[in-house]
N, C-alpha and C. Protein backbone atom coordinates (compact mmCIF):
# COMPACT_ATOMS: atom_id res chain seq x y z
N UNK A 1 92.14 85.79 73.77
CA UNK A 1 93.02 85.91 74.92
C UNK A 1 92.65 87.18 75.68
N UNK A 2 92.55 87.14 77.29
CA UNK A 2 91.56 88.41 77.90
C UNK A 2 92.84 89.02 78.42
N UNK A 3 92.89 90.44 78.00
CA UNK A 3 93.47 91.63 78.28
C UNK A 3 93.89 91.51 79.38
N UNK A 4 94.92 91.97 80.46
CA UNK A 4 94.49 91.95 82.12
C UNK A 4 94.32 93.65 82.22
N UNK A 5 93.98 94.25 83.08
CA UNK A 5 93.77 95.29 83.57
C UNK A 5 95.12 95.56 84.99
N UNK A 6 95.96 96.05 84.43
CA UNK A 6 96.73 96.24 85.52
C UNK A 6 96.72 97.22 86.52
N UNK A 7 95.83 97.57 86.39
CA UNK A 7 95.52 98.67 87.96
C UNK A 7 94.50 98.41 88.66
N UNK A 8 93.55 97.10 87.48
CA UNK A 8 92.05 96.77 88.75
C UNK A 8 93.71 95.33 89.05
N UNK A 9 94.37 95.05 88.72
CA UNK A 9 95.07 94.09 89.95
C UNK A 9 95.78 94.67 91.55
N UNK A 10 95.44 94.05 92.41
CA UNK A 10 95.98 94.68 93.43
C UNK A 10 97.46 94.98 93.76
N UNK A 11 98.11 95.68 94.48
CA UNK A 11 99.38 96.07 94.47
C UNK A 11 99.88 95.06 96.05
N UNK A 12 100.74 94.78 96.48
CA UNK A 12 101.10 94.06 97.55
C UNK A 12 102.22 94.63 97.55
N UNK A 13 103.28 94.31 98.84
CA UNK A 13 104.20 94.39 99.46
C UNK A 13 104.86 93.64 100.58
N UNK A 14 103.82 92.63 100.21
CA UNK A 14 104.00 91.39 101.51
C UNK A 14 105.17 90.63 101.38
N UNK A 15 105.84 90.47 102.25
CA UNK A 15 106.40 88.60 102.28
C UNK A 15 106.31 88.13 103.49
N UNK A 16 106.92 86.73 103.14
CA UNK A 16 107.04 85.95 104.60
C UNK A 16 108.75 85.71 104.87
N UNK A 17 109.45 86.55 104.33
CA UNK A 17 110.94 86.54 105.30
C UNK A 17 111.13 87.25 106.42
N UNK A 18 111.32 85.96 106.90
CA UNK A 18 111.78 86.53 108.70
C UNK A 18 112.54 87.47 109.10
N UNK A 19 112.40 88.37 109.86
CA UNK A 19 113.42 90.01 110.03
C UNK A 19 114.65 89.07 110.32
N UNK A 20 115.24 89.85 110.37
CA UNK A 20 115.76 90.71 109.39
C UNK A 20 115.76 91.37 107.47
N UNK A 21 115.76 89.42 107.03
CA UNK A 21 115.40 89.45 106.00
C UNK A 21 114.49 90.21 105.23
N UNK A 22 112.97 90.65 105.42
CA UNK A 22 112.20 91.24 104.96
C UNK A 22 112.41 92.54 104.76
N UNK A 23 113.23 93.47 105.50
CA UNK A 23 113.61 94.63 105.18
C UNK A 23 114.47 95.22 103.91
N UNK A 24 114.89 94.01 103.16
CA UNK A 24 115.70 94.70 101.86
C UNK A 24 114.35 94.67 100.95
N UNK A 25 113.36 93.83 101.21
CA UNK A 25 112.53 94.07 99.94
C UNK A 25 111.29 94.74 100.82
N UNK A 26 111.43 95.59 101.25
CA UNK A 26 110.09 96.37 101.84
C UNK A 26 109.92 97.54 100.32
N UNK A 27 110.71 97.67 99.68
CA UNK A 27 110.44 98.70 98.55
C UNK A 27 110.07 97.66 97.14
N UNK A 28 109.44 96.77 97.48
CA UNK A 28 109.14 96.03 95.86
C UNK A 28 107.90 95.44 96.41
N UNK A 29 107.37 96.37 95.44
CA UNK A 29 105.78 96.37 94.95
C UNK A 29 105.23 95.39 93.66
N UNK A 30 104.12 94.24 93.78
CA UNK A 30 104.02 93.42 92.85
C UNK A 30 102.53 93.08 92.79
N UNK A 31 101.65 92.39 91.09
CA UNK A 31 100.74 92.52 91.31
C UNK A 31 101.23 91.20 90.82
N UNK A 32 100.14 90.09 91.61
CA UNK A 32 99.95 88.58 91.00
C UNK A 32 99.27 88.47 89.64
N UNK A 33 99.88 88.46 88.33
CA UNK A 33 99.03 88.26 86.91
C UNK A 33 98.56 86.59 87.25
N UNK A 34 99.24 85.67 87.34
CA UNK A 34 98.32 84.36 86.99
C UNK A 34 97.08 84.23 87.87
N UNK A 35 97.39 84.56 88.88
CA UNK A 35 95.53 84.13 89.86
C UNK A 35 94.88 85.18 89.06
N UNK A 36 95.19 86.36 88.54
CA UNK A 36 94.07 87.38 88.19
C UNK A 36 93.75 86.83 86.56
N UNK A 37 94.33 86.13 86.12
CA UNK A 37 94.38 85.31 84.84
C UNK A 37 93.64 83.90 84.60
N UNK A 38 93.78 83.21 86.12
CA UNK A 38 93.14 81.72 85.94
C UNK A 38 94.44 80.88 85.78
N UNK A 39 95.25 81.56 85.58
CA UNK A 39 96.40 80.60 85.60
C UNK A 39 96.69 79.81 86.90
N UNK A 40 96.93 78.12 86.50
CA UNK A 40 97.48 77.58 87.43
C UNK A 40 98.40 76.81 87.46
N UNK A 41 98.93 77.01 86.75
CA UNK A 41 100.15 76.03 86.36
C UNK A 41 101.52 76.70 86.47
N UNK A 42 101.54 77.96 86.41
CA UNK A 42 102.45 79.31 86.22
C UNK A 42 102.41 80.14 87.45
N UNK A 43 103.29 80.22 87.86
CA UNK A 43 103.17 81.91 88.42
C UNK A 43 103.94 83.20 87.67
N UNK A 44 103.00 84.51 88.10
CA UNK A 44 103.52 85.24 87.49
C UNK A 44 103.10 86.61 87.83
N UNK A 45 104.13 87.55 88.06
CA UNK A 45 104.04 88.97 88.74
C UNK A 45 104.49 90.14 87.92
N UNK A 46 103.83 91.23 88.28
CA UNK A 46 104.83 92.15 87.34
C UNK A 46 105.04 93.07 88.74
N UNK A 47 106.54 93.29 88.89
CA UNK A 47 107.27 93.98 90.08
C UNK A 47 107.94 95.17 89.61
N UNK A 48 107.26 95.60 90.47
CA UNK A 48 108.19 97.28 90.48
C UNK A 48 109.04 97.43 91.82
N UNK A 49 110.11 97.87 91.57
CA UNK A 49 111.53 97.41 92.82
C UNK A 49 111.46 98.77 92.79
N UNK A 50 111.16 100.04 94.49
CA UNK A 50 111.95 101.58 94.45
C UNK A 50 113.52 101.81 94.56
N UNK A 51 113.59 102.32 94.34
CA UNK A 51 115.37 102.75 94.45
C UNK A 51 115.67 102.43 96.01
N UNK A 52 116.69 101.48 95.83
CA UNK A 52 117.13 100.64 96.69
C UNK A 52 117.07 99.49 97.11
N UNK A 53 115.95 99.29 96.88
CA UNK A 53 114.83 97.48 97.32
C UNK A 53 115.41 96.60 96.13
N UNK A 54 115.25 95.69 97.23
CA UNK A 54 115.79 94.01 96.55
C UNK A 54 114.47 93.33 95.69
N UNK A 55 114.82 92.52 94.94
CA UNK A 55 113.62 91.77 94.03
C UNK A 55 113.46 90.80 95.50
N UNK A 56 114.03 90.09 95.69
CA UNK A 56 114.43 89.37 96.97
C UNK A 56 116.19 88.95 97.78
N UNK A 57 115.72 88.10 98.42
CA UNK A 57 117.15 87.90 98.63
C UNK A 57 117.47 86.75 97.91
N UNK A 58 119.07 86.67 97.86
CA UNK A 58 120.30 86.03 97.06
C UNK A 58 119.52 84.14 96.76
N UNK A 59 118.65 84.06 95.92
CA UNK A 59 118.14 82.46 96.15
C UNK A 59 118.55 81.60 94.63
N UNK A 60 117.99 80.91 95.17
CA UNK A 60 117.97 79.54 93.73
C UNK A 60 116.49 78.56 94.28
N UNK A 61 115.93 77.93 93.06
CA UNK A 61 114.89 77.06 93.13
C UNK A 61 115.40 75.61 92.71
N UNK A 62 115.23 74.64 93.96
CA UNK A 62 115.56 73.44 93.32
C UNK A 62 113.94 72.72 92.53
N UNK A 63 113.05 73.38 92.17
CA UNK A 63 111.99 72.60 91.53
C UNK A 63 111.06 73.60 91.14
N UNK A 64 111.30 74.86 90.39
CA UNK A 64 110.83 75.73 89.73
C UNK A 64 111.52 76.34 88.91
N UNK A 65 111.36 76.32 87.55
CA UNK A 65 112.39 77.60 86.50
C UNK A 65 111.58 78.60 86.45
N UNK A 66 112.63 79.81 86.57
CA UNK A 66 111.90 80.98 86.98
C UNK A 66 112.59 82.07 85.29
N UNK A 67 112.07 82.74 84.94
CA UNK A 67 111.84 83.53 84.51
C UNK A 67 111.97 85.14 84.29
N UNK A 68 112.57 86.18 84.10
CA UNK A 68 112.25 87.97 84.29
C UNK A 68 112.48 88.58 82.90
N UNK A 69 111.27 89.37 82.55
CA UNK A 69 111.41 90.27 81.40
C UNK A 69 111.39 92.17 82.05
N UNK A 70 112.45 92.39 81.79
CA UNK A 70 112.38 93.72 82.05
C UNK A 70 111.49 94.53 81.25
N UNK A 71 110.95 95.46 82.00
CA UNK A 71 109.72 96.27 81.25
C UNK A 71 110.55 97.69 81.10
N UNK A 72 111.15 98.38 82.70
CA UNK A 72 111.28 99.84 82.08
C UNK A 72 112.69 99.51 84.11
N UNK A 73 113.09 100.84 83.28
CA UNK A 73 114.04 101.30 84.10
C UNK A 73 115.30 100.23 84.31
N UNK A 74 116.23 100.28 85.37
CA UNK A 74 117.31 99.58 85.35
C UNK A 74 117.54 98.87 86.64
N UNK A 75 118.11 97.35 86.49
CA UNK A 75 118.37 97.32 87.94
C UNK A 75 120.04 96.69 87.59
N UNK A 76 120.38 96.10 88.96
CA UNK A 76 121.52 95.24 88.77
C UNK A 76 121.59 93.91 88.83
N UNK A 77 121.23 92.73 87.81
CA UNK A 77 121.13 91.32 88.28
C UNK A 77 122.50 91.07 89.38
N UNK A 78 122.58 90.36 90.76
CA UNK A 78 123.68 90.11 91.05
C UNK A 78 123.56 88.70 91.44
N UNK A 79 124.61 87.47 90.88
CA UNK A 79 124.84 86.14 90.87
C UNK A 79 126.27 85.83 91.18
N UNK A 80 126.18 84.75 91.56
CA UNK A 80 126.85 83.72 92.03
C UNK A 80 128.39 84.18 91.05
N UNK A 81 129.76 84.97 90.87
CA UNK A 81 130.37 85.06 90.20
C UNK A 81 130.64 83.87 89.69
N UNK A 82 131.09 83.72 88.42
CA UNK A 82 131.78 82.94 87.83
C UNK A 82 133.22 83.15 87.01
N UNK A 83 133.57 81.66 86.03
CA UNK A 83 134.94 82.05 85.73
C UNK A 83 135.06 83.41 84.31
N UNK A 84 133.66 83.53 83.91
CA UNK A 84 133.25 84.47 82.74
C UNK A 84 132.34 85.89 83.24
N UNK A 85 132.43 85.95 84.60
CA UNK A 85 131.96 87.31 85.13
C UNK A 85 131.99 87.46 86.28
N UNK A 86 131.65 89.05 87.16
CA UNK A 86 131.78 89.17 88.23
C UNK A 86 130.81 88.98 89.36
N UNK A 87 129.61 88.48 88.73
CA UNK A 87 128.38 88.52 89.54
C UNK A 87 127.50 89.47 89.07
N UNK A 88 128.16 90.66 88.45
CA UNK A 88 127.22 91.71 88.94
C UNK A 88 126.39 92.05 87.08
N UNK A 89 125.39 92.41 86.58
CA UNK A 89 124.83 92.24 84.72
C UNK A 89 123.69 93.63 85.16
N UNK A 90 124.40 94.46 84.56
CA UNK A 90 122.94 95.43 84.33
C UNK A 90 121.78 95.13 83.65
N UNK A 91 120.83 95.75 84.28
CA UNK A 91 119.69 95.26 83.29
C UNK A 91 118.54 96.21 82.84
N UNK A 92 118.82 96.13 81.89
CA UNK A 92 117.27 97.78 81.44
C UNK A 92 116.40 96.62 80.33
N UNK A 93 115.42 97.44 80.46
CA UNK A 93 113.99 97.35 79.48
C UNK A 93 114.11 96.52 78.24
N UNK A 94 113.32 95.20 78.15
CA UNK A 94 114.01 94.17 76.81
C UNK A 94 114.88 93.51 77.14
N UNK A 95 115.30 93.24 78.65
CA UNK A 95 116.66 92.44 78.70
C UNK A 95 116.05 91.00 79.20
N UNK A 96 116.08 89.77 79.41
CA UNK A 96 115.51 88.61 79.91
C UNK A 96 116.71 87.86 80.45
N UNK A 97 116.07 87.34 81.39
CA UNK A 97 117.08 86.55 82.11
C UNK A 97 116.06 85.07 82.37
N UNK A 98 116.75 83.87 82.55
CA UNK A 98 116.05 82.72 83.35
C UNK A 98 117.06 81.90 83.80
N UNK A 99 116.44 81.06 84.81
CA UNK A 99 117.24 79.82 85.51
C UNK A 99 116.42 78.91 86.10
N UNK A 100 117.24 77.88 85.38
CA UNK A 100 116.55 76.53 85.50
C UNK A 100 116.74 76.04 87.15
N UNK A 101 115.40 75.69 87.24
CA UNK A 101 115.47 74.43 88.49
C UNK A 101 116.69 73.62 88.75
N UNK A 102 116.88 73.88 90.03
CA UNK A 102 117.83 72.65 90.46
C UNK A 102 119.09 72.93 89.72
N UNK A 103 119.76 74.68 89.43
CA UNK A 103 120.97 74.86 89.54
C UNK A 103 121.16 76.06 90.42
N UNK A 104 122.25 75.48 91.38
CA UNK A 104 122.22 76.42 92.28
C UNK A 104 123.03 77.65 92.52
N UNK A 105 122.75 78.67 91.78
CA UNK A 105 123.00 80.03 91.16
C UNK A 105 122.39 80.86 91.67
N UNK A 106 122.33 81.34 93.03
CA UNK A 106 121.67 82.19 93.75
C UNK A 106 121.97 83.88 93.13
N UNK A 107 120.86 84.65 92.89
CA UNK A 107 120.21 85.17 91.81
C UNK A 107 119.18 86.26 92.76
N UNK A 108 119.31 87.59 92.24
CA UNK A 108 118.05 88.87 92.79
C UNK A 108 118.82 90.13 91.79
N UNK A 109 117.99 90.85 92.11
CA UNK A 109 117.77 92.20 91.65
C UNK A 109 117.84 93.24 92.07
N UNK A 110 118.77 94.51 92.31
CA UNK A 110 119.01 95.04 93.25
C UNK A 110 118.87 96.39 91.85
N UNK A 111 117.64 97.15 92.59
CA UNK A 111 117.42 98.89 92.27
C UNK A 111 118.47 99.39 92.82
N UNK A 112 119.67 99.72 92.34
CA UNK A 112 120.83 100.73 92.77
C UNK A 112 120.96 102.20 91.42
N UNK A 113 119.77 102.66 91.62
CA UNK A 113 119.40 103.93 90.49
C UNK A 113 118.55 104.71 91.32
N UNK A 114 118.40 105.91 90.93
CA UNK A 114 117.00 106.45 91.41
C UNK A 114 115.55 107.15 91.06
N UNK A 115 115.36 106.24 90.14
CA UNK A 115 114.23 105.81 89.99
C UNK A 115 113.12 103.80 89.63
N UNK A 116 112.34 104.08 89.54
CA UNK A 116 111.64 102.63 89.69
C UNK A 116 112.04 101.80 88.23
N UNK A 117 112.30 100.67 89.59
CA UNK A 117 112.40 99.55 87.58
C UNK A 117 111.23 98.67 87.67
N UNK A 118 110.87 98.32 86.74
CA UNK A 118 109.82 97.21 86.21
C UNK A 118 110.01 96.33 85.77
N UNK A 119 109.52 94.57 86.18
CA UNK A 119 109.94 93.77 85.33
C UNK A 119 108.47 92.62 85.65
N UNK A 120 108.39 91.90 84.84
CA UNK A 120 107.14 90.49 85.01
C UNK A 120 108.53 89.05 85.71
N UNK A 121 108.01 88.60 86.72
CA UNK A 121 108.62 87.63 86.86
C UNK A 121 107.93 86.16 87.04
N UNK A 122 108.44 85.19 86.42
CA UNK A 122 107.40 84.21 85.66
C UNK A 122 107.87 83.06 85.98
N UNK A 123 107.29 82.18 87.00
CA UNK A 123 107.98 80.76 87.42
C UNK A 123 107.18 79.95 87.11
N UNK A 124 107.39 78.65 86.59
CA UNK A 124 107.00 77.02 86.54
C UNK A 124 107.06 75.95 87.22
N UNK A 125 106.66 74.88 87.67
CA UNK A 125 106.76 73.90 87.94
C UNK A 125 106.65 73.57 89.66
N UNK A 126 106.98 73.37 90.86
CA UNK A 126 106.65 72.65 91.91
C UNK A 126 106.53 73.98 92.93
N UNK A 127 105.32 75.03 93.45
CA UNK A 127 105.45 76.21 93.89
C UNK A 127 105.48 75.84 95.35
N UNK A 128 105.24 74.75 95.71
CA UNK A 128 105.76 74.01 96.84
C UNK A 128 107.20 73.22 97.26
N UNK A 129 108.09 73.64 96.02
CA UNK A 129 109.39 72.97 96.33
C UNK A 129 110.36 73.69 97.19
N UNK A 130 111.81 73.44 97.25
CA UNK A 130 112.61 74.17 97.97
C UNK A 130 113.74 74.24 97.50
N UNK A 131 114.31 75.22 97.93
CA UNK A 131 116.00 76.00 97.46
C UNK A 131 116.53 76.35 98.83
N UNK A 132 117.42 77.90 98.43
CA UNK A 132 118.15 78.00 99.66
C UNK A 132 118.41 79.65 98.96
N UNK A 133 119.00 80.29 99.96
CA UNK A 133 119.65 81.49 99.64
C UNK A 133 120.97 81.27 99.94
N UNK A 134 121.72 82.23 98.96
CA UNK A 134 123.33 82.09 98.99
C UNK A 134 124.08 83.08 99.64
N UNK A 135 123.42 83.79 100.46
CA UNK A 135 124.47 84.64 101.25
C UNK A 135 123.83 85.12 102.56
N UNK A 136 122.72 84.50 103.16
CA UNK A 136 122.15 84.03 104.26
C UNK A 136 121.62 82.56 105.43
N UNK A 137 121.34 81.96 106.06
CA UNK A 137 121.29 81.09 106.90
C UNK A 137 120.12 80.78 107.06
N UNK A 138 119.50 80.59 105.39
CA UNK A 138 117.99 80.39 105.66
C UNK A 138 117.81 79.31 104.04
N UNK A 139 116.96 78.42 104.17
CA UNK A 139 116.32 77.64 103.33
C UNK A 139 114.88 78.01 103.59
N UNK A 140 114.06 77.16 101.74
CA UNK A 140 112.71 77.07 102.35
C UNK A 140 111.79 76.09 101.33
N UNK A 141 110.88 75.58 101.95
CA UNK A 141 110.06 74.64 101.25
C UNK A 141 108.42 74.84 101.87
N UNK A 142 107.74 74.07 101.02
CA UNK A 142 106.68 74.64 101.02
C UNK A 142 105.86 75.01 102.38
N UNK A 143 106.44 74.69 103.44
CA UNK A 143 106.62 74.57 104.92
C UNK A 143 106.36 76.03 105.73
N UNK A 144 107.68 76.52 104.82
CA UNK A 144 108.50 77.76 105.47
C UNK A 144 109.58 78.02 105.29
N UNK A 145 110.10 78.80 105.96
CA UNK A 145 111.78 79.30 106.10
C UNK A 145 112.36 78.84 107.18
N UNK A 146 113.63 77.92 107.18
CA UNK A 146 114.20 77.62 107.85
C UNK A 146 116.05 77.67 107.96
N UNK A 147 116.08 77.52 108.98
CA UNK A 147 117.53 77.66 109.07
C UNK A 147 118.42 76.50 108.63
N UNK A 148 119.67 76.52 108.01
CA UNK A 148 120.32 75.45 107.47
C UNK A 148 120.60 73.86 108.29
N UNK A 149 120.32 74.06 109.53
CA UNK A 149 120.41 73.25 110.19
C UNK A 149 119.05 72.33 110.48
N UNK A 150 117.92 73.13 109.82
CA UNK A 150 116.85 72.68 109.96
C UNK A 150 115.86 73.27 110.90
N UNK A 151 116.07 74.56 111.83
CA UNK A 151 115.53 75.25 112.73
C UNK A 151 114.20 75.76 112.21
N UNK A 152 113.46 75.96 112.49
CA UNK A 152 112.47 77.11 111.43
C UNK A 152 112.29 78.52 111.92
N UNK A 153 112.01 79.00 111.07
CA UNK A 153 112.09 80.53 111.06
C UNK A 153 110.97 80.85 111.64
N UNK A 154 110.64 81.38 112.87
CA UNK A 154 108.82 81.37 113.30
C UNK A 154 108.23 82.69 112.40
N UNK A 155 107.86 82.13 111.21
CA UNK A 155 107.36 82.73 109.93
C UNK A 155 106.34 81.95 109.54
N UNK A 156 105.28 82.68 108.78
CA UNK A 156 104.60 81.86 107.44
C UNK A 156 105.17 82.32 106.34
N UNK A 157 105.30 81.30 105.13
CA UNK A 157 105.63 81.67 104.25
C UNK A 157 104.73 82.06 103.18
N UNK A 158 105.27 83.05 103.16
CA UNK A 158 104.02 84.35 101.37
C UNK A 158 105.07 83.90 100.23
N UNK A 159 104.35 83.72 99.10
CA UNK A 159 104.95 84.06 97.86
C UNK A 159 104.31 84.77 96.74
């Protein structure tokens, strides 16, 4: 099984959410492990979020289970409250979280510390499917980002 080298992987900061949107995660830095792996069946990143920056915004996947192993530092998972919590689950180093495809539990990561957290985030199955975010006016499929009504977001979409 081949080692990866995590500093010959490149660092990014890209996405394809349409402004407003793109500005909560301008501070999360990520290197793609599966293309630098050969993997194709998987995706998979290891993200470093700076103090303040979003993993992304508030989403769910209807045709990918996604995956996060915390590596170092702390963030705040924040979800969809329920009748057994408030939304809000700290999370430090060793903690794992996942959610299955096609429940719609809109789900991110919010650095509210000050310093950097680390985590690998690891999805399966249709990287062309679509969800929605839960506390914005945007969907997306393998297309793009669009508005709930069906508008599109004049974006390309990065993942």
């Amino acid at each position: 099984m081949p080692k990866l080298d995590l500093d010959a992987i490149p660092s990014a900061n890209a996405t394809g959410y349409p402004a407003p949107f793109d500005q909560a995660v301008a501070g999360r830095w990520y290197k793609r492990l599966a293309p630098a792996s050969g993997l194709g069946e998987m995706g998979a990143s290891h993200v470093t979020l700076k103090p303040g920056a979003w993993s992304s915004q508030r989403h769910w996947h209807n045709d990918e289970d996604e995956l996060l192993i915390m590596l170092a530092g702390e963030a705040v998972l924040i979800e969809d409250a329920g009748e057994d919590h408030d939304g809000r689950t700290v999370l430090r180093a060793g903690d794992v979280c996942a959610w299955p495809k096609g429940v719609r539990r809109g789900h991110h990561l919010v650095n509210e510390s000050d310093a950097d957290c680390v985590f690998v985030a690891i999805s399966a199955g249709n990287r062309n499917g679509t969800g929605g975010y839960a506390d914005i006016d945007m969907t997306f499929t393998g297309e793009g980002y669009f508005r709930r009504d069906g508008t599109p977001y004049p974006t390309r979409r990065l993942r």
